[in-house]
C-alpha atoms as a PDB file:
ATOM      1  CA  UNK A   1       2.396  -8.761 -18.199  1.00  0.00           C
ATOM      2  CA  UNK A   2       0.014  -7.937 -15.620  1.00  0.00           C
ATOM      3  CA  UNK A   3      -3.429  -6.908 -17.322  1.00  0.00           C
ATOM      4  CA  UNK A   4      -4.479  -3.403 -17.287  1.00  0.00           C
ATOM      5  CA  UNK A   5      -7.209  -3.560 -15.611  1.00  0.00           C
ATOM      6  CA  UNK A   6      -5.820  -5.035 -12.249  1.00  0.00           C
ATOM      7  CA  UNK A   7      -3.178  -1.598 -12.062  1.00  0.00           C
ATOM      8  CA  UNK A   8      -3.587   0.888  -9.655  1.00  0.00           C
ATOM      9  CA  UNK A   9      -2.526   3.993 -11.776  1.00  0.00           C
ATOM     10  CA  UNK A  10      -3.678   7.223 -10.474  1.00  0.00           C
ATOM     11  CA  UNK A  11      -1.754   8.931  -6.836  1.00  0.00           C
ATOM     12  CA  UNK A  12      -4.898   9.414  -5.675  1.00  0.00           C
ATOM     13  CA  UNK A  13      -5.171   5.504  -5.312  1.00  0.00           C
ATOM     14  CA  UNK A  14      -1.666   4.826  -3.956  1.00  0.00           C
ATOM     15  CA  UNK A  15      -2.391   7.636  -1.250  1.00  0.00           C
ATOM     16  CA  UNK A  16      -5.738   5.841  -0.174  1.00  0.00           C
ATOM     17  CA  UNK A  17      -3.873   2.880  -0.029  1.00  0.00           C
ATOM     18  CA  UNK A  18      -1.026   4.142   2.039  1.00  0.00           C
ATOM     19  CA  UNK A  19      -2.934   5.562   4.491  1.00  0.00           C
ATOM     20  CA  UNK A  20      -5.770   3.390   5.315  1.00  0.00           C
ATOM     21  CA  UNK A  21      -4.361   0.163   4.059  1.00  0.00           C
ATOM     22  CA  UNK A  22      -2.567  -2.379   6.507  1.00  0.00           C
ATOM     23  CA  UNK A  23       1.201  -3.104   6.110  1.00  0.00           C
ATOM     24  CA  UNK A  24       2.486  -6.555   6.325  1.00  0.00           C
ATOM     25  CA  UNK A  25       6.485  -7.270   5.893  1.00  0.00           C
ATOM     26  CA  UNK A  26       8.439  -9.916   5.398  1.00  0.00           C
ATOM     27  CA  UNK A  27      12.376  -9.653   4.253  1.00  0.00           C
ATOM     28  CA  UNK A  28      12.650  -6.913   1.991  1.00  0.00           C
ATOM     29  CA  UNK A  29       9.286  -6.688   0.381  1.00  0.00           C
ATOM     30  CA  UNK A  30       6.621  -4.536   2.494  1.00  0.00           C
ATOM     31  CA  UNK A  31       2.889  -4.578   0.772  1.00  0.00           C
ATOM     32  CA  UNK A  32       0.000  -2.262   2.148  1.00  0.00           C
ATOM     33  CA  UNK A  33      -3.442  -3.622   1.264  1.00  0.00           C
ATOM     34  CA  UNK A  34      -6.503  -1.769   1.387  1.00  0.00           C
ATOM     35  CA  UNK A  35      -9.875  -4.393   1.147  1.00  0.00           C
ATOM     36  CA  UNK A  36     -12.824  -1.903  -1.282  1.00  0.00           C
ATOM     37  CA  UNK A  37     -16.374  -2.301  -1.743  1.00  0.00           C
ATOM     38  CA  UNK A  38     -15.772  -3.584  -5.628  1.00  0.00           C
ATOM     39  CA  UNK A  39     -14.758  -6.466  -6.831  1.00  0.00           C
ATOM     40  CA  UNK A  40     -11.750  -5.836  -8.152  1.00  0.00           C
ATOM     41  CA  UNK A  41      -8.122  -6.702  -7.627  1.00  0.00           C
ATOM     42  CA  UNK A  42      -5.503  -3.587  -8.353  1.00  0.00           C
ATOM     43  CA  UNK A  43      -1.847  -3.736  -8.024  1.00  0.00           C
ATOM     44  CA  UNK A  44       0.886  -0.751  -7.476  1.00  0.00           C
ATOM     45  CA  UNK A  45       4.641  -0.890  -7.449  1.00  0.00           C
ATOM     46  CA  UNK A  46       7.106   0.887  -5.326  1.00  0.00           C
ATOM     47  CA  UNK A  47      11.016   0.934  -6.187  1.00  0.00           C
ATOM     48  CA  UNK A  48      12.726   4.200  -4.804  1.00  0.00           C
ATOM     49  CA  UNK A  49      16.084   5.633  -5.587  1.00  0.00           C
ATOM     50  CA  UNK A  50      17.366   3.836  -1.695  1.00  0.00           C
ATOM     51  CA  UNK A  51      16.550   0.896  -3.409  1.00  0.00           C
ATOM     52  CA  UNK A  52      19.419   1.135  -6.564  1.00  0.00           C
ATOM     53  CA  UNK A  53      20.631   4.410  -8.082  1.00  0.00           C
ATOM     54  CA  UNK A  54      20.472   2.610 -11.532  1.00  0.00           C
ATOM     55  CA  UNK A  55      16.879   2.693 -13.805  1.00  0.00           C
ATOM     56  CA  UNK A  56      17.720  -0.337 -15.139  1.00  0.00           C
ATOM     57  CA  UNK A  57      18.141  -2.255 -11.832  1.00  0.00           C
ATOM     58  CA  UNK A  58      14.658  -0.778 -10.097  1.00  0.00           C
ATOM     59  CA  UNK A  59      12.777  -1.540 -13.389  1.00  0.00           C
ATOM     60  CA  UNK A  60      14.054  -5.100 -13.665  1.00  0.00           C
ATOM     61  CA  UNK A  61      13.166  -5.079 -10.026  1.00  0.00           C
ATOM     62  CA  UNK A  62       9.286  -4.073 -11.118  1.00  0.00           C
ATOM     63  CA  UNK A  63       9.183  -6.819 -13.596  1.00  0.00           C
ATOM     64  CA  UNK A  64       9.998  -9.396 -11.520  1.00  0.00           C
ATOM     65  CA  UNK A  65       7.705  -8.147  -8.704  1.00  0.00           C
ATOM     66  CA  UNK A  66       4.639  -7.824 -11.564  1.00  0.00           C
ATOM     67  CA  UNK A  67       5.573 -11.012 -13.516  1.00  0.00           C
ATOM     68  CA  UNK A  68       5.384 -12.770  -9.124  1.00  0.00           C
ATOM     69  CA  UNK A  69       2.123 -11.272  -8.913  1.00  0.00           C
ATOM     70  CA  UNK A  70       0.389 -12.388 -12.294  1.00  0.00           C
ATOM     71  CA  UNK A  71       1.642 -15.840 -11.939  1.00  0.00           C
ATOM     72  CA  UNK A  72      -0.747 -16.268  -8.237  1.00  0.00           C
ATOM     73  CA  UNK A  73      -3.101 -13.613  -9.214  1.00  0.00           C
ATOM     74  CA  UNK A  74      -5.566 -16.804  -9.992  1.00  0.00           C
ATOM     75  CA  UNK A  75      -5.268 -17.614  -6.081  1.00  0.00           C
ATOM     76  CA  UNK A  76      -6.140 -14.317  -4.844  1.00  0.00           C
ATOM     77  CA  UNK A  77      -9.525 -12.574  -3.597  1.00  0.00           C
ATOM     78  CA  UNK A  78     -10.905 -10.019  -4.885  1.00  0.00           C
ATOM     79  CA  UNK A  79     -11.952  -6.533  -3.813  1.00  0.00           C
ATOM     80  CA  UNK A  80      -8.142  -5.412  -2.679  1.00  0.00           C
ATOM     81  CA  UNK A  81      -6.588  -2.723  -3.449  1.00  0.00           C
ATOM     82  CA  UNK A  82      -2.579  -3.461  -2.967  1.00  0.00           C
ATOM     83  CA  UNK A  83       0.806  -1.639  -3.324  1.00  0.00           C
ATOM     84  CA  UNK A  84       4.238  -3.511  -2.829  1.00  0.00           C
ATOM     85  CA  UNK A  85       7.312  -1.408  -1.942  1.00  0.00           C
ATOM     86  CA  UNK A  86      10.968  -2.983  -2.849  1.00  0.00           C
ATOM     87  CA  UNK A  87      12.723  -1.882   0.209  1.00  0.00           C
ATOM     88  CA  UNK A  88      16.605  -1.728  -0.267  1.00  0.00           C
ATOM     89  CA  UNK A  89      18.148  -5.277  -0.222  1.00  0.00           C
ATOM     90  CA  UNK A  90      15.337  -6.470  -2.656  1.00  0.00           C
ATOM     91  CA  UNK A  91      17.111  -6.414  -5.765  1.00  0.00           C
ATOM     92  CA  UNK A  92      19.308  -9.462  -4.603  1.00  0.00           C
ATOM     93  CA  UNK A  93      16.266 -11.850  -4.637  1.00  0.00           C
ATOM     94  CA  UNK A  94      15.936 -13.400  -8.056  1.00  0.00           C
ATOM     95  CA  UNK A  95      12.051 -14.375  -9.992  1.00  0.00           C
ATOM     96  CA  UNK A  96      11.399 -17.327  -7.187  1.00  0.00           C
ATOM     97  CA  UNK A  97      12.104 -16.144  -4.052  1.00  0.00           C
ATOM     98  CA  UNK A  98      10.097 -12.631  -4.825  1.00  0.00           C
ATOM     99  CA  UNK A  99       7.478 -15.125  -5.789  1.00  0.00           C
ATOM    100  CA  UNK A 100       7.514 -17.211  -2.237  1.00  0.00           C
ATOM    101  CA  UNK A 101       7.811 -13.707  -0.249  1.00  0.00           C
ATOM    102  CA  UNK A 102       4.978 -12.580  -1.852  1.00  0.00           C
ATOM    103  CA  UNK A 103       2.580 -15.197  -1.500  1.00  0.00           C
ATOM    104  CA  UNK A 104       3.744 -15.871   2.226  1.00  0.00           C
ATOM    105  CA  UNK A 105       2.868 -12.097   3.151  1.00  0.00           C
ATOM    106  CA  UNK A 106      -0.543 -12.749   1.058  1.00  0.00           C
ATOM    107  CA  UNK A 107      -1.221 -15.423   3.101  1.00  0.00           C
ATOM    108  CA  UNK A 108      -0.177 -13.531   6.397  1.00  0.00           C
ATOM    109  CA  UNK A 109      -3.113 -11.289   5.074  1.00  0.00           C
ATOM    110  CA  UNK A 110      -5.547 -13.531   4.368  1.00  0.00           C
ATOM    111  CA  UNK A 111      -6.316 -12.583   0.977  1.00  0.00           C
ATOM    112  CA  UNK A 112      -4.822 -16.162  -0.613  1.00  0.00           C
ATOM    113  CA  UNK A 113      -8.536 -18.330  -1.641  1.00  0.00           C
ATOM    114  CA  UNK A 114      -8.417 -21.690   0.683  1.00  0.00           C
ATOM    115  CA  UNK A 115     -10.579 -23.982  -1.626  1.00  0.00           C
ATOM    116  CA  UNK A 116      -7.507 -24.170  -4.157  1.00  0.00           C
END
């Protein structure tokens, strides 16, 4: 589970992030990151209705997309706000192929550490 403290929780937060954070794509996975002044890391989760009409599909969805993160959040900077949206398609992608899209649109960022 991803620990507490490195959840964005409040819409205040995911509106900062959506409008002054920078969008990168790739496949079905779109993240928004928004560098801050602290030195924390903070993760938010997206999964609309478009997405699957079932609960239980867009919350198995979120688990896989928190369990991707936790597993590289070791290899990431810190001081970013991010928030990753499961566009429709997503759900097909099973544990390790989330896991590769997400850290190659990390490292389209720039936020993956290089002396790993």
């Amino acid at each position: 589970m991803l620990p507490f403290k490195n959840r964005l929780k409040k819409q205040k937060d995911f509106n900062l992030v959506f409008r002054q954070g920078k969008g990168y794509r790739e496949k079905e996975i779109f993240i928004k990151i928004l560098e801050k002044e602290d030195s924390g890391l903070r993760f938010g989760f997206v999964v609309s209705r478009k997405v699957s009409n079932r609960a239980v599909t867009r919350n198995r969805l979120k688990r896989k997309l928190r369990e991707a993160i936790r597993s590289i959040l070791l290899h990431i900077k810190q001081g970013y706000d991010v928030v990753v949206i499961a566009l429709p398609g997503a759900e097909k992608y099973d544990f390790w192929e989330l896991q590769e899209i997400i850290l190659t649109i990390f490292q389209k960022a720039g936020i993956i550490k290089q002396n790993e």
